[in-house]
Protein backbone atom coordinates (compact mmCIF):
# COMPACT_ATOMS: atom_id res chain seq x y z
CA UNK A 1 -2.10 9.01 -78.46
CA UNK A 2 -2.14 10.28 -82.03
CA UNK A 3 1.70 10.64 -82.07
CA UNK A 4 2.69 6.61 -82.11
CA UNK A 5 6.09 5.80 -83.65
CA UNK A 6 4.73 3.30 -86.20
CA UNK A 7 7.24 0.82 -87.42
CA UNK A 8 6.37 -1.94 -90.43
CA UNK A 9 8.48 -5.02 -89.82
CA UNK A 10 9.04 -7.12 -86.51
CA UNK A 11 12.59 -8.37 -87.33
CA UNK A 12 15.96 -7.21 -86.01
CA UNK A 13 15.50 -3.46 -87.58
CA UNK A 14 11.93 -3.24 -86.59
CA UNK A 15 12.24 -4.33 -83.08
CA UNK A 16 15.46 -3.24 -81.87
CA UNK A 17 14.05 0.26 -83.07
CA UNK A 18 10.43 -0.40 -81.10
CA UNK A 19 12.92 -2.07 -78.01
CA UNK A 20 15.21 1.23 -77.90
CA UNK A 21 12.40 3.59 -78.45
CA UNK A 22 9.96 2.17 -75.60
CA UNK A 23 13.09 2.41 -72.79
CA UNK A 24 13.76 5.81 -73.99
CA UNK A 25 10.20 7.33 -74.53
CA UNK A 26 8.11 5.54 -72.10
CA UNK A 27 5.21 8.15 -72.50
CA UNK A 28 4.89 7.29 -76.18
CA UNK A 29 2.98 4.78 -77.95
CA UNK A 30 5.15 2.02 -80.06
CA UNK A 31 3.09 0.17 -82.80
CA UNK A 32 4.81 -2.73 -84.64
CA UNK A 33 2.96 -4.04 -88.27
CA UNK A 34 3.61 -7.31 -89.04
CA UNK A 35 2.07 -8.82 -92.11
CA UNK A 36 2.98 -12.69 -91.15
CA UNK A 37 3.27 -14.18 -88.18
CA UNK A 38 7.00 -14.94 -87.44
CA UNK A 39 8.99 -12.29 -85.50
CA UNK A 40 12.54 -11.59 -84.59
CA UNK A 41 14.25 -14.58 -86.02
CA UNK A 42 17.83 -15.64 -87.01
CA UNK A 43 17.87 -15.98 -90.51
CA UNK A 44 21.56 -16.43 -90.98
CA UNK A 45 20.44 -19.60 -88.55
CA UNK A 46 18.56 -21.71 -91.11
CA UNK A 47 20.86 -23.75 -92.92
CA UNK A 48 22.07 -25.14 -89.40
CA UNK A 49 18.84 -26.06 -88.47
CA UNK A 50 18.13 -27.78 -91.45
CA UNK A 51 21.46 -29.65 -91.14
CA UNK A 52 20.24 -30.86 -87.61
CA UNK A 53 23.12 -29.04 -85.34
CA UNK A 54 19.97 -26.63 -83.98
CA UNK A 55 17.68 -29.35 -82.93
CA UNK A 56 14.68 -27.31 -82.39
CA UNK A 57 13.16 -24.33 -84.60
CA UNK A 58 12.37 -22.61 -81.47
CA UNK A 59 16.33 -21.71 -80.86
CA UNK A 60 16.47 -19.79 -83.55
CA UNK A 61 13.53 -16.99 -82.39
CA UNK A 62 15.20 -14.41 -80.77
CA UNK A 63 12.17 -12.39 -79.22
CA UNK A 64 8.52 -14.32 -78.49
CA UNK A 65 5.18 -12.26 -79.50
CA UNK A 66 4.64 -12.57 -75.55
CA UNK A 67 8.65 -10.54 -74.50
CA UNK A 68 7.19 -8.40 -77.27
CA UNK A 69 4.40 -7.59 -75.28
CA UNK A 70 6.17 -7.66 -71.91
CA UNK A 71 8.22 -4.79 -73.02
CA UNK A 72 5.09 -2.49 -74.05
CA UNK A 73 5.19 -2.97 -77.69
CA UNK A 74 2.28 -3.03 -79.46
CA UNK A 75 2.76 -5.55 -81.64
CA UNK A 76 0.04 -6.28 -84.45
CA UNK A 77 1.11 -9.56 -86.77
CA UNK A 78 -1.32 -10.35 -89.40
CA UNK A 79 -0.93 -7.06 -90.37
CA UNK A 80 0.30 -5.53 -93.26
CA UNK A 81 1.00 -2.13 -94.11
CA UNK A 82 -0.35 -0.86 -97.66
CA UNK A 83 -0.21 2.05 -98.14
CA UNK A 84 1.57 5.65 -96.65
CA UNK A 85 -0.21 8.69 -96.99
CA UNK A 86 2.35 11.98 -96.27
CA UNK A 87 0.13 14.10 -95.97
CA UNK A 88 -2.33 13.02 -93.58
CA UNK A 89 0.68 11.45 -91.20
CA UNK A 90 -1.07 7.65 -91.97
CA UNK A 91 -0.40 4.56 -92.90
CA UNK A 92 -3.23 2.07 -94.36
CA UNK A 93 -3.37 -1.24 -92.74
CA UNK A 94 -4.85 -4.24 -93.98
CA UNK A 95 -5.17 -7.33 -91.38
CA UNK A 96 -5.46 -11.34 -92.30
CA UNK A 97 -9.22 -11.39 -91.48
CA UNK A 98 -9.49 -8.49 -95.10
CA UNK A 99 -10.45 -5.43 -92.93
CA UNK A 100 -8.78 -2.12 -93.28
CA UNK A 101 -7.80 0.45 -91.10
CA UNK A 102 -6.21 4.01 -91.16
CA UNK A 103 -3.20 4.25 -88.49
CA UNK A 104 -2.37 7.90 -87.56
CA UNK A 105 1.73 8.03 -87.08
CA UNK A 106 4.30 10.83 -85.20
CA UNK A 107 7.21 8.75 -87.18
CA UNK A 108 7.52 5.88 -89.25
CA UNK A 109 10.20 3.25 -89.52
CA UNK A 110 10.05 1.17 -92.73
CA UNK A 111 11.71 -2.51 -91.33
CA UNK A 112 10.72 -4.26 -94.39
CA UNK A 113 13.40 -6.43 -95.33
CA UNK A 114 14.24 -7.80 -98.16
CA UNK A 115 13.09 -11.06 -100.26
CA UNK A 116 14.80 -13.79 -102.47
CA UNK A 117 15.53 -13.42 -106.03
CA UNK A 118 15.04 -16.01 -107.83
CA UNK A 119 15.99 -14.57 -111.76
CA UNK A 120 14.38 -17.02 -114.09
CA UNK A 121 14.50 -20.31 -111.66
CA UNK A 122 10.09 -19.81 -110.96
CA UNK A 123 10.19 -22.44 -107.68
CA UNK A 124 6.37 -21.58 -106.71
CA UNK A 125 4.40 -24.57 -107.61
CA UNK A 126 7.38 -26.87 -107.77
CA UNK A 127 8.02 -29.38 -105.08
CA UNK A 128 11.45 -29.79 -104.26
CA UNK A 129 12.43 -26.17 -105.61
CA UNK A 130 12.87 -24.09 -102.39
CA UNK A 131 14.15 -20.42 -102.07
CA UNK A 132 15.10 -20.15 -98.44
CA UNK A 133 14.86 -16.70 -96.94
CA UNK A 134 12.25 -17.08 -94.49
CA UNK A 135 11.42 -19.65 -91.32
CA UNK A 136 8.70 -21.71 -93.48
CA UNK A 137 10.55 -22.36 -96.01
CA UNK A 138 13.38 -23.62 -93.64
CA UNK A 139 10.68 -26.12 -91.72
CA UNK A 140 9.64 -27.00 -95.45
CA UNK A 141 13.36 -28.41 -96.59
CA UNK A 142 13.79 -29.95 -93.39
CA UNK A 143 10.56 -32.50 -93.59
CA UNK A 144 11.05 -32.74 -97.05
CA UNK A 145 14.97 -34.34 -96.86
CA UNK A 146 13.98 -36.45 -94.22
CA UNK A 147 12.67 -40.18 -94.82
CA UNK A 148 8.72 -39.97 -94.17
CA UNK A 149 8.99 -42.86 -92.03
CA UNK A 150 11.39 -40.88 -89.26
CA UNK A 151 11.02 -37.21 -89.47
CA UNK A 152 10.52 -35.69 -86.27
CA UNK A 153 7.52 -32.94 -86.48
CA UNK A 154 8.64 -31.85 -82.95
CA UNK A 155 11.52 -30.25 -84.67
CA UNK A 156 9.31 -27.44 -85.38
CA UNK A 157 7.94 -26.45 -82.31
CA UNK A 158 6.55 -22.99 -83.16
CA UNK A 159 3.22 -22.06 -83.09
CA UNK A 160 3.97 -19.89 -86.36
CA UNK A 161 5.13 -22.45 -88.43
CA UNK A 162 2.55 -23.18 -91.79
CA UNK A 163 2.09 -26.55 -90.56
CA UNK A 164 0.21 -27.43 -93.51
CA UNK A 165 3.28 -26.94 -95.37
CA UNK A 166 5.71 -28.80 -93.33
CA UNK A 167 3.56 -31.50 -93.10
CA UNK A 168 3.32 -31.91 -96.66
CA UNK A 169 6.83 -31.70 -97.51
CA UNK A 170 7.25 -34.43 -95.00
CA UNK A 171 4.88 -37.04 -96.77
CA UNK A 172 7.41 -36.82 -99.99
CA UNK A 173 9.86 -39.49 -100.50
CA UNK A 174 13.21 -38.52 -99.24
CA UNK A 175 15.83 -36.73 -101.97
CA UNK A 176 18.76 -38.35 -102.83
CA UNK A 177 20.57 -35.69 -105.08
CA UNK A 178 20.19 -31.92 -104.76
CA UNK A 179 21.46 -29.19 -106.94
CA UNK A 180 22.10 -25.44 -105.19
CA UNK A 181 21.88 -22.62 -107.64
CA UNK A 182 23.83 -20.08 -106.40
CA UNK A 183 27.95 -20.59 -104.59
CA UNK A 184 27.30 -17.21 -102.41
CA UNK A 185 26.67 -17.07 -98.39
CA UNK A 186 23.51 -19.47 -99.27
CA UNK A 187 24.75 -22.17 -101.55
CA UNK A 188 27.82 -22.57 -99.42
CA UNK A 189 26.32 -22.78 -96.02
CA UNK A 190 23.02 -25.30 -97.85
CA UNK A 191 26.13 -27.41 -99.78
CA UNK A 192 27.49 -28.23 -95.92
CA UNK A 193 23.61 -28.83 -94.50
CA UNK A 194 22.85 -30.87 -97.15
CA UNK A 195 25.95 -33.37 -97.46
CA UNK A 196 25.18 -33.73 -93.33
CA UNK A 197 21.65 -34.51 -93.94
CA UNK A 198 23.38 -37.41 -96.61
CA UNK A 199 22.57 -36.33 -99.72
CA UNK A 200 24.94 -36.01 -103.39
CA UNK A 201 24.90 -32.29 -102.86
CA UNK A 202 26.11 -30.61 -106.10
CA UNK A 203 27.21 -26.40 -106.09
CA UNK A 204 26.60 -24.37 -109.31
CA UNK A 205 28.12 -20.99 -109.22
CA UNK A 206 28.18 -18.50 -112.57
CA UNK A 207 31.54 -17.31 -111.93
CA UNK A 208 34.55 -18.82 -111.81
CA UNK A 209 34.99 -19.00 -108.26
CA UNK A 210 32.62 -19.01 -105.03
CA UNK A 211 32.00 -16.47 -102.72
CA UNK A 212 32.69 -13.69 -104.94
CA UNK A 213 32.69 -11.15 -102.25
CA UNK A 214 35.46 -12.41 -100.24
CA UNK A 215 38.05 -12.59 -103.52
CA UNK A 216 39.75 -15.56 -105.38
CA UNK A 217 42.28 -17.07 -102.67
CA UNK A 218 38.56 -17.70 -100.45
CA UNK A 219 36.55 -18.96 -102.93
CA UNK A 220 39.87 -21.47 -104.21
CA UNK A 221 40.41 -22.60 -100.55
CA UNK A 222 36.27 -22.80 -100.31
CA UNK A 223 35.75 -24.91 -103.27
CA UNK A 224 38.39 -27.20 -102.64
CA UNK A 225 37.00 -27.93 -99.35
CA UNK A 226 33.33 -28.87 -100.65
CA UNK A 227 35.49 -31.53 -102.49
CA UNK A 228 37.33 -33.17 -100.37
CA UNK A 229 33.46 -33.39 -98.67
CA UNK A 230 32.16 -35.16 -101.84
CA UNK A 231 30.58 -31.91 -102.88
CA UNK A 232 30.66 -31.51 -106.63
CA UNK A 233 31.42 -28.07 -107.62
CA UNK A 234 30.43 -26.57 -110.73
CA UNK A 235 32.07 -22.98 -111.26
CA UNK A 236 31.79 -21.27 -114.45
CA UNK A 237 28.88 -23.01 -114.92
CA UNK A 238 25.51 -20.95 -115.03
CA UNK A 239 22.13 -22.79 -114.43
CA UNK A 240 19.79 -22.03 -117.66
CA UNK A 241 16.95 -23.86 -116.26
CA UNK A 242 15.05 -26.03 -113.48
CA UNK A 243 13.41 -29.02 -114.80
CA UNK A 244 10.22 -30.58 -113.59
CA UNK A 245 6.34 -31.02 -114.09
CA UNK A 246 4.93 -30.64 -110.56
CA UNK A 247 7.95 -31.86 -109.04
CA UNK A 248 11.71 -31.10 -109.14
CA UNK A 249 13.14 -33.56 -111.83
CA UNK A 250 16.27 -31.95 -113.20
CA UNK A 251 18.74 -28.43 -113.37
CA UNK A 252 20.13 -27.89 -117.03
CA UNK A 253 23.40 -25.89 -117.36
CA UNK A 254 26.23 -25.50 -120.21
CA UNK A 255 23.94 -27.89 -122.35
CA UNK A 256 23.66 -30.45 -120.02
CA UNK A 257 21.43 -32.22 -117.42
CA UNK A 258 21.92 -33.08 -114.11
CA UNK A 259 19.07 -35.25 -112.60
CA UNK A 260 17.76 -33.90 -108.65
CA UNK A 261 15.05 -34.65 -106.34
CA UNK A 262 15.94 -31.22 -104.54
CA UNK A 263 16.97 -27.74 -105.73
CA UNK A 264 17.75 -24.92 -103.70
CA UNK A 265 17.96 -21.06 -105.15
CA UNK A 266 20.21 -18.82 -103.64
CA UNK A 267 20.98 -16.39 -106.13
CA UNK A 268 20.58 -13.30 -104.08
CA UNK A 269 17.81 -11.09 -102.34
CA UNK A 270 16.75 -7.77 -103.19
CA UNK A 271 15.41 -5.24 -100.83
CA UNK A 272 11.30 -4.72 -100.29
CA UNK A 273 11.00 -0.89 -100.55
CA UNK A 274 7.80 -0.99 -102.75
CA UNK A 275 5.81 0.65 -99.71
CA UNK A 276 7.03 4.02 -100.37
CA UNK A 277 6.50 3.80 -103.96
CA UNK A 278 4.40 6.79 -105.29
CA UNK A 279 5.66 8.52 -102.27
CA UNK A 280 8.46 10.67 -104.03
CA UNK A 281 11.05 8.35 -101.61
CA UNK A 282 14.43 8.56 -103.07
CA UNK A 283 16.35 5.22 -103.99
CA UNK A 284 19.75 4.39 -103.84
CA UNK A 285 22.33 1.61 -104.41
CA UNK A 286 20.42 -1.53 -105.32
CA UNK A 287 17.03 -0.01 -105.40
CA UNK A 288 16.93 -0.01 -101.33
CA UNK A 289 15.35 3.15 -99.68
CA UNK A 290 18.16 5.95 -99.04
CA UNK A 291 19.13 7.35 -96.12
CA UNK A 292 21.01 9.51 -93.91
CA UNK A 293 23.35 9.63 -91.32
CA UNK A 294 20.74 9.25 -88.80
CA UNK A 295 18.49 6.69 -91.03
CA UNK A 296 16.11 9.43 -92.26
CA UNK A 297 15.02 9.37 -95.71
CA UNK A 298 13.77 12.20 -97.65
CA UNK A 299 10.62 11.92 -96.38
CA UNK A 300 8.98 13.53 -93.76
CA UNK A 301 9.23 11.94 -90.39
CA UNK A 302 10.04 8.94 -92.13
CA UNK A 303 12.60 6.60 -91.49
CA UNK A 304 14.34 3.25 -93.19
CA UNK A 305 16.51 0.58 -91.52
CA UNK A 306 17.49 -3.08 -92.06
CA UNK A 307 17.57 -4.57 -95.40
CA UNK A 308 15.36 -2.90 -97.61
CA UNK A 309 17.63 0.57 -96.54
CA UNK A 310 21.23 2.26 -97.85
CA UNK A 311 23.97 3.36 -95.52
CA UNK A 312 27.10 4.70 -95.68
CA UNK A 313 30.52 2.49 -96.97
CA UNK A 314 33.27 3.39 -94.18
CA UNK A 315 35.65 2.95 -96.92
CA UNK A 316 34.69 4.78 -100.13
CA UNK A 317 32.29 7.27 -98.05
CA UNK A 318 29.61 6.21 -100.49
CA UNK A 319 25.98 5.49 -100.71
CA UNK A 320 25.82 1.24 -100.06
CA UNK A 321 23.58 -1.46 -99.81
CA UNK A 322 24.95 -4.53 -97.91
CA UNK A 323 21.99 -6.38 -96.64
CA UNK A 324 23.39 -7.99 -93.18
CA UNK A 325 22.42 -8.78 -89.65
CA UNK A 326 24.58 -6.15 -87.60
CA UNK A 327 23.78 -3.37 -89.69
CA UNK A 328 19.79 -4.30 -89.04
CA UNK A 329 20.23 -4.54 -85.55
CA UNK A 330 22.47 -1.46 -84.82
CA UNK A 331 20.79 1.21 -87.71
CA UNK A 332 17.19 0.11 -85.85
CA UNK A 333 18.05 0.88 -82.48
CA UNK A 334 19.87 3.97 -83.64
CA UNK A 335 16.84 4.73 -84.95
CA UNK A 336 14.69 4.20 -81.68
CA UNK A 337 16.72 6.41 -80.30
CA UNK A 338 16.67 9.52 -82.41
CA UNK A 339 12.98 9.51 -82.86
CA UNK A 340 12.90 9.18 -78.89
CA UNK A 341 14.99 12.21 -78.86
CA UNK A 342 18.47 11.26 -78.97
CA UNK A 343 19.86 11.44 -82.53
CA UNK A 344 22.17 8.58 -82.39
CA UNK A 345 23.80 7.63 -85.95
CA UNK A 346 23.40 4.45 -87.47
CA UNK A 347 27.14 3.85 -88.16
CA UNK A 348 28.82 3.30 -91.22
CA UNK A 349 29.38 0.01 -92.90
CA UNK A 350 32.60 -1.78 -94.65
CA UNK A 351 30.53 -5.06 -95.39
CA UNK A 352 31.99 -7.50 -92.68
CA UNK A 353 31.34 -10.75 -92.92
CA UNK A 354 32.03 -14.50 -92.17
CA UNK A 355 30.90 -17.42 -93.13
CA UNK A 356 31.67 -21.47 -92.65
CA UNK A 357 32.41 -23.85 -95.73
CA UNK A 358 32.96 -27.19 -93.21
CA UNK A 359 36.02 -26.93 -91.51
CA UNK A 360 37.14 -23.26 -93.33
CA UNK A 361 36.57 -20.46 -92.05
CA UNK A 362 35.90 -16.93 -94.13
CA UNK A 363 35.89 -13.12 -93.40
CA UNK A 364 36.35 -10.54 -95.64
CA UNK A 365 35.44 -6.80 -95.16
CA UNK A 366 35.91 -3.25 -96.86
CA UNK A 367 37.13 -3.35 -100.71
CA UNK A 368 38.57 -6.89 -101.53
CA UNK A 369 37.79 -6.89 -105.85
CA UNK A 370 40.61 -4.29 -107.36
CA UNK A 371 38.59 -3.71 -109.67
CA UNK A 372 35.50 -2.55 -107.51
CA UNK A 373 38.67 -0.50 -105.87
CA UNK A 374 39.42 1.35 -108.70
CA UNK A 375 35.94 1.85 -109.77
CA UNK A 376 35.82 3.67 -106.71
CA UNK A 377 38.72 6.12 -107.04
CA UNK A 378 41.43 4.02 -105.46
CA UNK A 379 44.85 2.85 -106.73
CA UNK A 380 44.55 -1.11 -105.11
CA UNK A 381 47.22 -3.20 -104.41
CA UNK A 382 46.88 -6.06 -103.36
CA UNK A 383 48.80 -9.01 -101.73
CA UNK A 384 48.12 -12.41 -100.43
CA UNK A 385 50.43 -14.44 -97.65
CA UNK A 386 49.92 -18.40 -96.44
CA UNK A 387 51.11 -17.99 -92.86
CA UNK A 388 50.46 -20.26 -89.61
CA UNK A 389 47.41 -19.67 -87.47
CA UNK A 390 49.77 -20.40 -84.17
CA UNK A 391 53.15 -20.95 -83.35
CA UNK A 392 54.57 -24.25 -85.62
CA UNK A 393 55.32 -26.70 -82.85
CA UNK A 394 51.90 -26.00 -80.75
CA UNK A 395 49.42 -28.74 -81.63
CA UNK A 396 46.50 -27.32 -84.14
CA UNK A 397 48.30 -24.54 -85.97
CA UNK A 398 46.89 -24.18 -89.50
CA UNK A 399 47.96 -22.31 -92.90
CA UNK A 400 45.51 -19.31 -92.95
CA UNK A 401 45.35 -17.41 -96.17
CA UNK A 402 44.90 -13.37 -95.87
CA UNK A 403 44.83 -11.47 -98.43
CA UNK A 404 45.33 -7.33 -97.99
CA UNK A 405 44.22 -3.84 -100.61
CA UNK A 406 45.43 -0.89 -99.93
CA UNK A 407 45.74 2.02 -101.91
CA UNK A 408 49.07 2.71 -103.44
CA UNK A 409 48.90 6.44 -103.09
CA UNK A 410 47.90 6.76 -99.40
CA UNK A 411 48.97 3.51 -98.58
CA UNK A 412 45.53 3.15 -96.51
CA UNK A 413 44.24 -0.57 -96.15
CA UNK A 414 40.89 -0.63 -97.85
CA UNK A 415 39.92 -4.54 -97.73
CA UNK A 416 40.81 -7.58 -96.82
CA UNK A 417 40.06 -11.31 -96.24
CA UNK A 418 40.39 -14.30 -94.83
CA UNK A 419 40.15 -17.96 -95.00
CA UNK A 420 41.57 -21.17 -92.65
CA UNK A 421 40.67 -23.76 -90.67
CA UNK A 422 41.89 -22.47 -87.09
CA UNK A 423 39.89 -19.44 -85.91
CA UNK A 424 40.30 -17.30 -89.19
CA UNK A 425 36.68 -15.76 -88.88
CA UNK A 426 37.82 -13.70 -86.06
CA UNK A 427 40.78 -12.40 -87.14
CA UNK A 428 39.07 -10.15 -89.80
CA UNK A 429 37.56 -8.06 -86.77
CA UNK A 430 41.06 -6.93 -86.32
CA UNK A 431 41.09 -5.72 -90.18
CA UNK A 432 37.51 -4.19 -89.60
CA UNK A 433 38.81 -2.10 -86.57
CA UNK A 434 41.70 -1.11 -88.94
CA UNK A 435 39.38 -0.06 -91.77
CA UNK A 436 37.33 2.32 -89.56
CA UNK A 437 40.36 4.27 -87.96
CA UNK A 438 41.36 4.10 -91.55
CA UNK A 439 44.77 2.87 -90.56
CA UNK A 440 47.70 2.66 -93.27
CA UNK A 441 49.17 -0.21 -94.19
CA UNK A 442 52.42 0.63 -92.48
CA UNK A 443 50.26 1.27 -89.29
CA UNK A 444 48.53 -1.89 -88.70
CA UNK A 445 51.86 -3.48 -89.33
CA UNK A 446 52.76 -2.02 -86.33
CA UNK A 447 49.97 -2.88 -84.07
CA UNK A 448 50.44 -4.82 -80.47
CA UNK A 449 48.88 -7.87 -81.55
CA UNK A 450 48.43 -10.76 -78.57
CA UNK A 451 51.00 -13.80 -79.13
CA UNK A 452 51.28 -16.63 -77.45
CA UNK A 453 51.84 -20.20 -78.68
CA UNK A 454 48.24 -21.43 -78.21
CA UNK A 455 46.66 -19.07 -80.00
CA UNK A 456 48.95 -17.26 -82.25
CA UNK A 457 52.84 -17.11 -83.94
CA UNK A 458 55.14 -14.38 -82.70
CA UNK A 459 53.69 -12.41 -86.25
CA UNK A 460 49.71 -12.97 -86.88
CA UNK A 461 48.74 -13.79 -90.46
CA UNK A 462 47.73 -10.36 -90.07
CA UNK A 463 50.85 -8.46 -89.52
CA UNK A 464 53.00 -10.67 -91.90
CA UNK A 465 50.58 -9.87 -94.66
CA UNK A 466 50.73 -6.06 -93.62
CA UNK A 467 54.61 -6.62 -93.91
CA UNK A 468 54.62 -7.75 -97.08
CA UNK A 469 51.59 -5.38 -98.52
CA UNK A 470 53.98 -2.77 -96.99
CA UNK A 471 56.82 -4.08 -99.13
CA UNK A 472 55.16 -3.78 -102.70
CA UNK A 473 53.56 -0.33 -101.75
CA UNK A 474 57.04 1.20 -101.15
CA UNK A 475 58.28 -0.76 -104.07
């Protein structure tokens, strides 16, 4: 046919879109570009495998190239996409072997992800420096933190895997001390894997708390949990430098220097949109390809999903980048399902998300930073309540923080977070839900929240912090 949807990427944007679009348009062709070999794989996964809790690599591959095929995908790895000409309704296509080919399209979905940054911390040619943002990097610190003598190569039991790599990380003496650049999603999840793996595990963050996204009260709870786990924190404390002449010796920060056999970069990613350069592509919030409603971009026929594309805040009603899983999956099977002929929105976005710091859990969502509220036209107030996770006498009941913004004027909640050690993750779906009907404070105060003893107090965290949010805004 010389009407294929063509997408470029085979991860959770790429193939939910080729997945949704082959059930709905059976009598069209699907043709998945991927330039490397590993496909449809949980990144947010990683850092669990390389503390040991996921024993094999394979768990962590959501799709196999063979499913792929099952499901009538054409799927092409080794294959990278070069080049888009408009005009002629092509892409150019360049395969591992160095030949080139010209691939007609009917539409195009650009799945192309995003990559690490790694500011002025160079890791490529360093051993022991790792960036981890892709599945050979994570078989690369695993060998390397084990001791040669009993690392187990049947860990990584994919065929994708550069084995070459592995294997040579594995021959290196065993770290003893690492140093993570980086107190974000990354650094916090790598600070827990790497303390269970043994090592003197030591967390640098620029500002003056961690997870800067999820607000003071998370990052305070956060940090102080890495210590009580022997990890040493080092907030306010930017890394100028790694150290090292072919291998990883030292990190220098504040005028000092910390000795490490191991350092990990996590200081953010930044979406891969460079495709469509030349194109006349417009590019929005953090230089990621924008979009519509439906995942279009300006572009003829062309579309954008996953990481490397903008959607649409559900709180400000703004132009946003949030790089995370959900918003992959969903905005790329949206997308198979427009171009199949049944324009389905991607869905908006209010940046939920949750992650584990040993035994505390963290959620935040919407606007959480005042000051990123009032940047964006709102009046935020903002309140934070210590309440119990279940009822006082039932066995397991915890002090969860939550903290609420709303905006004084409309009294609508905005953001919120939340950190604890009894099932606190989940609670922030409750606050997402809230966000999207774009309930008032005085409203989710109100809601029919479950109690019983086992799993909750006659007033959620949730509720008492609405009650006392509620409180200051009529004040």
């Amino acid at each position: 046919m010389t009407d294929p949807f063509v997408v470029v990427g085979a991860d959770a944007a790429g193939l939910s879109a080729a997945s949704k679009f082959r059930r709905e348009a059976p009598d069209r062709d699907v043709v998945v570009f991927e330039r490397g070999r590993w496909i449809s794989f949980a990144y947010c996964g990683m850092p669990y495998f390389i503390e040991g809790r996921i024993e094999h690599m394979s768990n962590l591959l959501s799709l196999s190239p063979s499913e792929v095929d099952d499901r009538g995908i054409d799927l092409r790895r080794g294959h990278e996409v070069v080049g888009v000409d408009l005009e002629a309704a092509t892409v150019a296509v360049e395969t591992a072997d160095g030949d080139g080919f010209e691939q007609p399209y009917g539409d195009l979905l650009v799945a192309t992800g995003g990559r690490a940054v790694t500011g002025p911390f160079d890791v490529r040619g360093v051993d022991g420096a790792f960036t981890l943002h892709d599945m050979d990097t994570a078989a690369a610190i695993d060998a390397y933190v084990a001791d040669p003598d009993e690392y187990d190569p049947g860990r990584v039991d994919v065929s994708a895997v550069d084995r070459e790599r592995v294997d040579r990380n594995a021959a290196m003496p065993a770290p003893e001390t690492a140093a993570i650049v980086g107190g974000g999603y990354v650094g916090v999840e790598m600070a827990e894997a790497l303390s269970g793996r043994g090592l003197d595990v030591h967390l640098f963050q620029r500002s003056d708390h961690l997870l800067p996204p999820f607000g003071e009260a998370v990052g305070e709870r956060v940090e102080a949990e890495l210590e009580d786990r022997d990890v040493t924190v080092h907030t306010g404390s930017p890394v100028e430098g790694l150290v090292g002449d072919g291998r990883i010796e030292a990190v220098a920060f504040d005028g000092e220097s910390l000795a490490v056999d191991l350092a990990i970069v996590g200081v953010g990613i930044e979406p891969n949109a460079e495709l469509l350069s030349g194109t006349g592509v417009e590019l929005g919030e953090g230089g990621a390809i924008r979009t519509d409603e439906y995942g279009r971009t300006n572009l003829p026929d062309v579309y954008a999903a996953g990481d490397c594309a903008t959607a649409i805040h559900a709180v400000t009603g703004e132009e946003a980048w949030m790089p995370l899983g959900l918003t992959a999956n969903r905005s790329g099977r949206a997308i198979g399902a427009t171009v199949a002929g049944d324009p389905t929105p991607v869905g908006e976005i209010a940046g939920t998300a949750v992650v584990k710091a040993f035994d505390q859990e963290c959620g935040r969502v919407g606007l959480v930073d005042e000051k990123e509220a009032a940047e964006a036209g709102f009046d935020p107030v903002s309140e934070t309540v210590t309440a119990g996770s279940r009822s006082g006498y039932y066995p397991g009941a915890a002090e969860t923080d939550v903290t609420l913004v709303a905006d004084r004027d409309t009294k609508r909640l905005i953001g919120g977070s939340i950190v604890g050690p009894d099932r606190a993750a989940v609670r922030i779906n409750t606050l997402a839900t809230a966000l999207e009907a774009d309930l008032t404070v005085p409203e989710l105060e109100r809601l029919d929240l479950a109690y019983a003893p086992p799993f909750s107090p006659v007033w959620d965290p949730i509720l008492v912090a609405a009650k006392v949010l509620n409180g200051s805004l009529e004040e």
